[in-house]
N, C-alpha and C. Protein backbone atom coordinates (compact mmCIF):
# COMPACT_ATOMS: atom_id res chain seq x y z
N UNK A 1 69.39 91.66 32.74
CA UNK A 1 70.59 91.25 32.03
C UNK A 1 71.14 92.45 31.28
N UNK A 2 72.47 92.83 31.83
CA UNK A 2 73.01 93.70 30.47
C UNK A 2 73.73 93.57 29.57
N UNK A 3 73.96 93.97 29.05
CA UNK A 3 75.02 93.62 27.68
C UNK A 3 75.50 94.80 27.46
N UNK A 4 77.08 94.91 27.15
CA UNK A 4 77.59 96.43 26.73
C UNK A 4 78.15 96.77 25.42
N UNK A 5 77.56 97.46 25.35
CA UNK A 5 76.96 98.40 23.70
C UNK A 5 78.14 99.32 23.57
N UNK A 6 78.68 99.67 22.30
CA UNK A 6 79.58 100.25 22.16
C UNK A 6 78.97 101.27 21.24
N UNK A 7 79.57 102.26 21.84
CA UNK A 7 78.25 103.80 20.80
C UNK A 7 80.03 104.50 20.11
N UNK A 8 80.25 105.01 19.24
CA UNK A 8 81.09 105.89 18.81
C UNK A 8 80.51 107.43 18.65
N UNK A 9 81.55 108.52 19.08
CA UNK A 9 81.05 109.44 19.39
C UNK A 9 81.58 110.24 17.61
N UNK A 10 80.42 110.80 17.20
CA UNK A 10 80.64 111.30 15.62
C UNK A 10 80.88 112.28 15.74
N UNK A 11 80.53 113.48 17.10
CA UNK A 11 80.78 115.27 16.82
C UNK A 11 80.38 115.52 18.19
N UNK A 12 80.33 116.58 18.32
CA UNK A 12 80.38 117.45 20.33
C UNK A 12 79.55 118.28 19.43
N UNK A 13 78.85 118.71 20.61
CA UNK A 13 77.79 119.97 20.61
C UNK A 13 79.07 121.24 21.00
N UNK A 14 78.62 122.34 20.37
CA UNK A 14 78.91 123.85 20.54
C UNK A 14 77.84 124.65 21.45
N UNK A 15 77.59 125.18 22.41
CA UNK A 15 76.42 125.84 22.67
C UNK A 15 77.38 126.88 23.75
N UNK A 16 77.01 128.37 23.25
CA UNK A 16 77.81 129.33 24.28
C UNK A 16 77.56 130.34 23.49
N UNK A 17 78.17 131.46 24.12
CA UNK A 17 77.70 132.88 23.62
C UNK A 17 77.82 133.71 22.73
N UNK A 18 78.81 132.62 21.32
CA UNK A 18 78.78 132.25 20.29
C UNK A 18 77.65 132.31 19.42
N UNK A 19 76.80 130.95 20.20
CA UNK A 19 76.16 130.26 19.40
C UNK A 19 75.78 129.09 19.26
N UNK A 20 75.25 128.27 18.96
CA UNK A 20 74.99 127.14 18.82
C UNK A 20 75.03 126.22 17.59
N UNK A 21 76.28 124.91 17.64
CA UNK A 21 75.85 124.52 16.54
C UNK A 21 76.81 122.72 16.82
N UNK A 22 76.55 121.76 15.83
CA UNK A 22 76.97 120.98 16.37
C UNK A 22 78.52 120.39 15.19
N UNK A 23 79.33 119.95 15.61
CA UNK A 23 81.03 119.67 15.09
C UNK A 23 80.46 118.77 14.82
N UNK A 24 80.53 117.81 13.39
CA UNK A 24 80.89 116.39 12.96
C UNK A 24 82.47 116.16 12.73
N UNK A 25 82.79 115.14 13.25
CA UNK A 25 84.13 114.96 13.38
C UNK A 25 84.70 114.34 11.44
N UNK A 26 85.47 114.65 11.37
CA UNK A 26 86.02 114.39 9.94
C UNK A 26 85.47 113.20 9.12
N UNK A 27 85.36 111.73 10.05
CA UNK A 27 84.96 110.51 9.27
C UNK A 27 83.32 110.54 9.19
N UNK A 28 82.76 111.03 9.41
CA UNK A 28 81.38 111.11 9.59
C UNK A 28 80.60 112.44 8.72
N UNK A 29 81.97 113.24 8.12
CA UNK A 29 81.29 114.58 7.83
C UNK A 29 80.40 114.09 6.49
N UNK A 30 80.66 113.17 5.77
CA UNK A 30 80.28 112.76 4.24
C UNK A 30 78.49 112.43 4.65
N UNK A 31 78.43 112.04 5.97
CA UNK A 31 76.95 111.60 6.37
C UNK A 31 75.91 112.70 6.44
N UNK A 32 76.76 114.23 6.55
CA UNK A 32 75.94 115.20 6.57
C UNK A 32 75.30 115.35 4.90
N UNK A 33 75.54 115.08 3.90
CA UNK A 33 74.87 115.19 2.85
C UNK A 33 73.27 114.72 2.44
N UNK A 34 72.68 116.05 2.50
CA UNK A 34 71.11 116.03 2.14
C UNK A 34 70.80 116.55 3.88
N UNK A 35 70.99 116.58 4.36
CA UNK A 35 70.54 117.15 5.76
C UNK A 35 69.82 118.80 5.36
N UNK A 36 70.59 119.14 4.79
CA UNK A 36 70.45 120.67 4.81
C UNK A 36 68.86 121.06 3.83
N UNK A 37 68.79 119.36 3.18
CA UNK A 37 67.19 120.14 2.65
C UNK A 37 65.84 119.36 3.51
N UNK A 38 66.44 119.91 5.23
CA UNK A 38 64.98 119.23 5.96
C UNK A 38 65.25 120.44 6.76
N UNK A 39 64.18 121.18 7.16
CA UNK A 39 64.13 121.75 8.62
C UNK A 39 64.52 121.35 9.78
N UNK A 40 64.27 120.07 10.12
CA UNK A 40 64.80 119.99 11.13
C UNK A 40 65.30 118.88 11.52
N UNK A 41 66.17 118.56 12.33
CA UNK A 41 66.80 117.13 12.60
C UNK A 41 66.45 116.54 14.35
N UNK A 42 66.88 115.56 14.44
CA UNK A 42 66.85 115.08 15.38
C UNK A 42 67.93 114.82 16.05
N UNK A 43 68.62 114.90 16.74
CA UNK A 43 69.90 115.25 17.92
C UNK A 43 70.24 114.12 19.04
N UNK A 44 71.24 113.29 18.67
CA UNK A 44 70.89 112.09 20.30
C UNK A 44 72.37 112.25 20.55
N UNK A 45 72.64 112.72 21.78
CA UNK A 45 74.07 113.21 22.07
C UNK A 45 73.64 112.39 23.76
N UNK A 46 74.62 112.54 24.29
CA UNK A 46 74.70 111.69 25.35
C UNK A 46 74.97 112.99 26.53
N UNK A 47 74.36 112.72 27.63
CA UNK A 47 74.72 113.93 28.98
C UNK A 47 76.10 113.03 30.03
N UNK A 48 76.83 113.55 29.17
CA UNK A 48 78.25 112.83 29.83
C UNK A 48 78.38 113.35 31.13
N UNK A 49 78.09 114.76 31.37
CA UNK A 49 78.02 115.32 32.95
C UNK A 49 77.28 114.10 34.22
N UNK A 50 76.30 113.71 33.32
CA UNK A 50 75.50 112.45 34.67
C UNK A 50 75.80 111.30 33.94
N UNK A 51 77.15 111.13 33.98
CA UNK A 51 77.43 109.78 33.26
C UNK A 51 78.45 109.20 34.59
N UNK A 52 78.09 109.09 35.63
CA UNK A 52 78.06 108.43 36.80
C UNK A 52 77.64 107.57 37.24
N UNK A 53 78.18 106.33 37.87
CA UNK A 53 77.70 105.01 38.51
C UNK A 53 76.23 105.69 39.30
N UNK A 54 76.70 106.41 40.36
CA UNK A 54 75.68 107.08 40.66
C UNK A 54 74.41 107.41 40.35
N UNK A 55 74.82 108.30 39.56
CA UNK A 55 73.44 108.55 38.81
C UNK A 55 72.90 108.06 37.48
N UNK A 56 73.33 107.14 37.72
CA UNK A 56 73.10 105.67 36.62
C UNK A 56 71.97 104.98 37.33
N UNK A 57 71.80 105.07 38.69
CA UNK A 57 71.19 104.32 39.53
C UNK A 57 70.00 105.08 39.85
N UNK A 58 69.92 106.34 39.02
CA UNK A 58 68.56 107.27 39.39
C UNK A 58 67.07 106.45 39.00
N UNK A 59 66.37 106.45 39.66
CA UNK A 59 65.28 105.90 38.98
C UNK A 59 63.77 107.01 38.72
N UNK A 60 63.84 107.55 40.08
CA UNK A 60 62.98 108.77 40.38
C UNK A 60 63.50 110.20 40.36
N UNK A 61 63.09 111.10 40.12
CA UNK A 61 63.86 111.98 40.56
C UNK A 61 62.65 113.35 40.37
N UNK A 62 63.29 114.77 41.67
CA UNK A 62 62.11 115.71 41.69
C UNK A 62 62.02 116.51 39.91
N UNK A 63 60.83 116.99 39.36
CA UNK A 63 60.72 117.72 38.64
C UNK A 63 60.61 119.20 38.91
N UNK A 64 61.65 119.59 38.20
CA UNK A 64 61.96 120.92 38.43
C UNK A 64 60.73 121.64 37.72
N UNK A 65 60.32 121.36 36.73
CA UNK A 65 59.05 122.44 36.31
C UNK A 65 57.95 121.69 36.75
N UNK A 66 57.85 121.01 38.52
CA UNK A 66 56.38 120.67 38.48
C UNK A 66 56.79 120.29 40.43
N UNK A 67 57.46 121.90 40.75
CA UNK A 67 57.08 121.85 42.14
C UNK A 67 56.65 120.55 43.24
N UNK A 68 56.91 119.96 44.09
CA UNK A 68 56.54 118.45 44.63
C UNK A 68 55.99 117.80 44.55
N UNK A 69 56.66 117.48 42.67
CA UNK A 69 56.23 116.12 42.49
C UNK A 69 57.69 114.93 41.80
N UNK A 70 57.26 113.80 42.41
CA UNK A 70 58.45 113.19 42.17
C UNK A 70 58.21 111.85 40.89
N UNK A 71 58.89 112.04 39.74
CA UNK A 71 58.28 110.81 38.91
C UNK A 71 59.27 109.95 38.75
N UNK A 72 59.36 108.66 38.07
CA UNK A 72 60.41 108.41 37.30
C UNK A 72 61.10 108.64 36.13
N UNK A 73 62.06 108.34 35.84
CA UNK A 73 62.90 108.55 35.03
C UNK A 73 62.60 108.37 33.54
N UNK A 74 61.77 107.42 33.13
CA UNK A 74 61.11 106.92 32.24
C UNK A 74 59.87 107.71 31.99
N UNK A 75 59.13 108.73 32.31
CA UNK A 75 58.17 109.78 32.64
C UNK A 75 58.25 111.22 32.56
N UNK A 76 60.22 111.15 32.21
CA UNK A 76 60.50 112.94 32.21
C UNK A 76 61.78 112.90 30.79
N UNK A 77 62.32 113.98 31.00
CA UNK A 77 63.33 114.34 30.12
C UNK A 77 64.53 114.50 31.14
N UNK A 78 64.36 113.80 32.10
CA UNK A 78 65.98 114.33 33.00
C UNK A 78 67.32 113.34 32.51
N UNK A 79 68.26 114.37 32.83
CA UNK A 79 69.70 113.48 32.08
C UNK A 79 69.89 112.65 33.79
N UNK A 80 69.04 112.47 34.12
CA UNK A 80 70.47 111.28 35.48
C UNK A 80 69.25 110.45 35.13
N UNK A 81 69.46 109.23 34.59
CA UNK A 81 68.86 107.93 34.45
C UNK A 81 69.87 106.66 33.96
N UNK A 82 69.45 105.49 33.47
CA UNK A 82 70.14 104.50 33.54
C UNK A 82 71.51 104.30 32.65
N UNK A 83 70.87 105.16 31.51
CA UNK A 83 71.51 105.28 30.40
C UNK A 83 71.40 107.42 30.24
N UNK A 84 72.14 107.88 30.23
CA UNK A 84 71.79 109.51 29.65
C UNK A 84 71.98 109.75 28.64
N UNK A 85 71.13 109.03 27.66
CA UNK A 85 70.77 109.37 26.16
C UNK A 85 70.30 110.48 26.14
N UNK A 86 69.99 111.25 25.42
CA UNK A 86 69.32 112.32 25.61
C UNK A 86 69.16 113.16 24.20
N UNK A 87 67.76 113.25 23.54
CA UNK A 87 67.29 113.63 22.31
C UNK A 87 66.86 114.97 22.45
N UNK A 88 67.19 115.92 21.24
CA UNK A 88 66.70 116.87 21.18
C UNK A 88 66.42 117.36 19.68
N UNK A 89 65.01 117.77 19.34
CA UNK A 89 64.74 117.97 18.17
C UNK A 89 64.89 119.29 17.88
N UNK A 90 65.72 120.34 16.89
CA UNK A 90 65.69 121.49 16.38
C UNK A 90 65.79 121.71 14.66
N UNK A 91 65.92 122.78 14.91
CA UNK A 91 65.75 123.58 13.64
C UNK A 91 66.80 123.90 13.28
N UNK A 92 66.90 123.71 11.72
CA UNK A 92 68.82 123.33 10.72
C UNK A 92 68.62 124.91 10.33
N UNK A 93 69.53 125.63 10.76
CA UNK A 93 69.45 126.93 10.36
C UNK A 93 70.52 127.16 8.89
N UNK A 94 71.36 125.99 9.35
CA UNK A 94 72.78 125.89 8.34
C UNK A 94 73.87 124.62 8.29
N UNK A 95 73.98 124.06 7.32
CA UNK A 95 74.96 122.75 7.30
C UNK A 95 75.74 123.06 6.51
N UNK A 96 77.21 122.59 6.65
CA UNK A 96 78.24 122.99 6.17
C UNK A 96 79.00 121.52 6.14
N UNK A 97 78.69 120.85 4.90
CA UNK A 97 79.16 119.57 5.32
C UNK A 97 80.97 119.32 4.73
N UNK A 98 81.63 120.73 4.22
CA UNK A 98 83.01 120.22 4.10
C UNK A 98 83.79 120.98 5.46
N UNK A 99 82.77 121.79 6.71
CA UNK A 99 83.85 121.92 7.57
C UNK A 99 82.99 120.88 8.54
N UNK A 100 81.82 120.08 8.48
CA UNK A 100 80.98 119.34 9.51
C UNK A 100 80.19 120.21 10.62
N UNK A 101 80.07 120.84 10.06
CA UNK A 101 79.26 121.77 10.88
C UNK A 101 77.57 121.93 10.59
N UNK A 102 76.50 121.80 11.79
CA UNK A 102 75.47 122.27 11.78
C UNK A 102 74.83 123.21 12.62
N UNK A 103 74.79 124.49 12.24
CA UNK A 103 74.23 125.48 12.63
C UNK A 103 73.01 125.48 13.40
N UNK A 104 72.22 125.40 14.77
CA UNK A 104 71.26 125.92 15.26
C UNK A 104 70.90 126.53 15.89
N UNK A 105 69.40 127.66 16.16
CA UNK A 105 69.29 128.33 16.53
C UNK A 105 69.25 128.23 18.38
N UNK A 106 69.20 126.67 18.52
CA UNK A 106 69.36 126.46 20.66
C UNK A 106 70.11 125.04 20.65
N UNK A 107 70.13 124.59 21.48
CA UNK A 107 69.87 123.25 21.97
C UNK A 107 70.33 122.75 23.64
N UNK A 108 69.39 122.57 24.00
CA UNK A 108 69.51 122.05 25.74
C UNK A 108 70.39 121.25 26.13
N UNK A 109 71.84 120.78 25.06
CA UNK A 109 73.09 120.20 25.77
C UNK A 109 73.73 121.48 26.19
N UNK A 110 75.07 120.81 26.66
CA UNK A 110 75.53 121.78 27.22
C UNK A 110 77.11 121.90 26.39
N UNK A 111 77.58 122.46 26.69
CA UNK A 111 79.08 123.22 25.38
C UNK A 111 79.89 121.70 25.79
N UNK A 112 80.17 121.07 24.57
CA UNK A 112 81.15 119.61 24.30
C UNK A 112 80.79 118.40 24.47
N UNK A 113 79.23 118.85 25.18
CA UNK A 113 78.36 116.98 25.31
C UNK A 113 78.61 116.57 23.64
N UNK A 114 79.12 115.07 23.95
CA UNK A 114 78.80 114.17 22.69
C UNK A 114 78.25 113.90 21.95
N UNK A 115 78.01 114.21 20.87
CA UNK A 115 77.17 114.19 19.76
C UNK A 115 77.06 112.07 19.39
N UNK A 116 75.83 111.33 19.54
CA UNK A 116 75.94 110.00 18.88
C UNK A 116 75.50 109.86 17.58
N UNK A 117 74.18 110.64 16.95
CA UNK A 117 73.38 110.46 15.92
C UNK A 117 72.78 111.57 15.54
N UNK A 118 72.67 111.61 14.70
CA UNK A 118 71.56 112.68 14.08
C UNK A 118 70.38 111.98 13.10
N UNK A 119 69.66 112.27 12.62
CA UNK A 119 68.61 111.62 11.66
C UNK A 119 67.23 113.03 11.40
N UNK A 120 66.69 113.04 10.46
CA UNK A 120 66.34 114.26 9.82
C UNK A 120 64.85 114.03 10.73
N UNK A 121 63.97 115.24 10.68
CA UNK A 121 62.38 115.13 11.61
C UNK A 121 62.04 114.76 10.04
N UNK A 122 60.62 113.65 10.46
CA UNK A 122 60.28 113.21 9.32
C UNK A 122 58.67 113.05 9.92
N UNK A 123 57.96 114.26 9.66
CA UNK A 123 56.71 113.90 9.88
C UNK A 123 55.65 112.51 9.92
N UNK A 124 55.93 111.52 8.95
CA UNK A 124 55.29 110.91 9.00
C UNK A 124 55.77 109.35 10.39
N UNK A 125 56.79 109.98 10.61
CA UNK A 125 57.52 109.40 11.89
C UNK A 125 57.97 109.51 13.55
N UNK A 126 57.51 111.47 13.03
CA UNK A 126 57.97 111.67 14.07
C UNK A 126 57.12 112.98 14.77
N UNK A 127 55.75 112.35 14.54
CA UNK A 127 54.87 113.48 14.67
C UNK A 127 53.30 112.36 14.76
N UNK A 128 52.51 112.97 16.02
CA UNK A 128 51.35 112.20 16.05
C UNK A 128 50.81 113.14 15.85
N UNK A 129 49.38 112.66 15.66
CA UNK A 129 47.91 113.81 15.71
C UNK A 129 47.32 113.66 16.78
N UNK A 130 47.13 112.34 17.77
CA UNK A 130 46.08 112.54 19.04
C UNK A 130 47.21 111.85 19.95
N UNK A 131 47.38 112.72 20.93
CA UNK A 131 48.24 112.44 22.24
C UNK A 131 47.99 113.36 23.09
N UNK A 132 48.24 113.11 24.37
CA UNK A 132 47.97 113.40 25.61
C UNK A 132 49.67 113.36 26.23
N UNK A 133 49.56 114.08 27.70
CA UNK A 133 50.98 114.36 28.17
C UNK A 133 50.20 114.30 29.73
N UNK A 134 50.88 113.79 30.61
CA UNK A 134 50.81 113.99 32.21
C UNK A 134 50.26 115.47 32.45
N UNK A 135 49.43 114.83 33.57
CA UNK A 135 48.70 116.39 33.99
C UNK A 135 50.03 117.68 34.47
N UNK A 136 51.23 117.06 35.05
CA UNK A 136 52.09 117.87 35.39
C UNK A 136 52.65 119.25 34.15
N UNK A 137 52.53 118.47 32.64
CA UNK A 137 52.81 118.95 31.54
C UNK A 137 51.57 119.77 30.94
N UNK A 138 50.51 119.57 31.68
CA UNK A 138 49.35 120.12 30.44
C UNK A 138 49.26 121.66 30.15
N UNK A 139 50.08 122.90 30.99
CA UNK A 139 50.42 123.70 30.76
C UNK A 139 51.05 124.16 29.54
N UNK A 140 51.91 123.00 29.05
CA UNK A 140 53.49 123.21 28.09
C UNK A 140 53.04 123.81 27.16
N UNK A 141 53.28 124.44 26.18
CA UNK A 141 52.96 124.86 24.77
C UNK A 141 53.10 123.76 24.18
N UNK A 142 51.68 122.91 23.20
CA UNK A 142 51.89 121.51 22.18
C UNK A 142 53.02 122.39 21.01
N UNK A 143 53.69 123.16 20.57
CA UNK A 143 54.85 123.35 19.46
C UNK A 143 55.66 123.61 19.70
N UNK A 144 57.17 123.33 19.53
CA UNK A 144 58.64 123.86 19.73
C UNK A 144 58.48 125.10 19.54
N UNK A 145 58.52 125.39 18.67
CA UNK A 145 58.30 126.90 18.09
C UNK A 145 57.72 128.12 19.24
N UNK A 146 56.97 127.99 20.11
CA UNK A 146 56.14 128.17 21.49
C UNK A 146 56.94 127.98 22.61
N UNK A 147 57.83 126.86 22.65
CA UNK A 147 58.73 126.44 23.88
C UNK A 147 59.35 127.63 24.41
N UNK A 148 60.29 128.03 23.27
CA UNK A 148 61.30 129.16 23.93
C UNK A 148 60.82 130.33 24.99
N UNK A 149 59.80 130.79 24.38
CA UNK A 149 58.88 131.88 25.19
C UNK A 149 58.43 131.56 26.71
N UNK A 150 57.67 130.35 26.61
CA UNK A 150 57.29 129.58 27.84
C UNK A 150 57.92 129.58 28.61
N UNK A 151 59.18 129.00 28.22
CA UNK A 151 60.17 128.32 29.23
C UNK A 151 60.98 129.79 29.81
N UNK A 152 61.02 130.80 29.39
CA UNK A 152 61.90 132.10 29.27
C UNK A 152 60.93 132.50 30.49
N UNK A 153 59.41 132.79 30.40
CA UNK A 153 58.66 133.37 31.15
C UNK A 153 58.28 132.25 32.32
N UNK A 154 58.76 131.00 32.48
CA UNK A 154 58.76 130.20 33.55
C UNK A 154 59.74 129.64 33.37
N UNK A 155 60.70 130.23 33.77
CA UNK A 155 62.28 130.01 34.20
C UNK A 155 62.19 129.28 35.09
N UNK A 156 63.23 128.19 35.12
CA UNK A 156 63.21 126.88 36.52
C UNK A 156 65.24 126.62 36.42
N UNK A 157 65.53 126.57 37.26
CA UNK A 157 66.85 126.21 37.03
C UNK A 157 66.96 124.75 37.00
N UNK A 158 67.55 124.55 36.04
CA UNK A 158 67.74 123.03 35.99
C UNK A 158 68.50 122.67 36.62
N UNK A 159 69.69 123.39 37.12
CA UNK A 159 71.13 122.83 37.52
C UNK A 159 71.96 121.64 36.21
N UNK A 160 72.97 121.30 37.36
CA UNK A 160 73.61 120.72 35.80
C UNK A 160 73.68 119.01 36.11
């Protein structure tokens, strides 16, 4: 059964050779207040690029950092699934809440994807102590902080 959900879009991602950072649109900028005293936030912008009937209908799909193997959608981080929500946690380098602006140092959207939510990393929420990840993953670096390097020295093209 579905039911259709109405999301409002609050700000677009910036990401280019610029820089990275994300636009809050004018009615929403007052929400940035107190952001700027957490490290890091949490990011749920939508991958409007696979926002296709099509690939709405993805269920499986190949993993690019795990050579022939095919999982589902519910099992990875890929944007073509039912819904292309798509979360990304970084680091607040800078908030500027009278032009709506938040400064970061990456983020894996791409330049004007939709910004839906933000909400601050809150350790006691958003952080376990004992977890496990698919054998495909057990390589990964367990810290963000670690990612960038990894992923730089095992380059995979994602495509778009």
């Amino acid at each position: 059964m579905s039911k259709l959900i109405n999301l409002d879009t609050i700000g677009k991602v910036h990401a280019g050779e610029e820089g990275y950072s994300l636009e809050i649109f004018e009615p929403y900028r007052d929400a940035l207040d107190g952001l700027e005293q957490f490290s890091h936030v949490l990011i749920f912008w939508w991958a409007d690029r696979c926002d296709q009937a099509a690939l709405r209908k993805t269920t499986l799909v190949d993993l690019p950092y795990a050579p022939g193997l095919r999982k589902g959608v519910f099992a990875c981080r890929s944007e073509r699934r039912p819904n292309p929500l798509a979360l990304t946690t970084c680091y607040v380098l800078q908030v500027d809440v009278e032009k709506g602006l938040v400064v970061l140092p990456w983020i894996d959207a791409l330049d004007g994807s939709p910004l839906l939510d933000l909400k601050p990393f809150i350790p006691s929420s958003d952080r376990v102590r004992d977890f496990h990840v698919a054998p495909w993953m057990a390589d990964w670096p367990e810290w963000m902080e670690e990612a960038a390097a990894y992923f730089q020295e095992h380059a995979v093209d994602f495509g778009e």
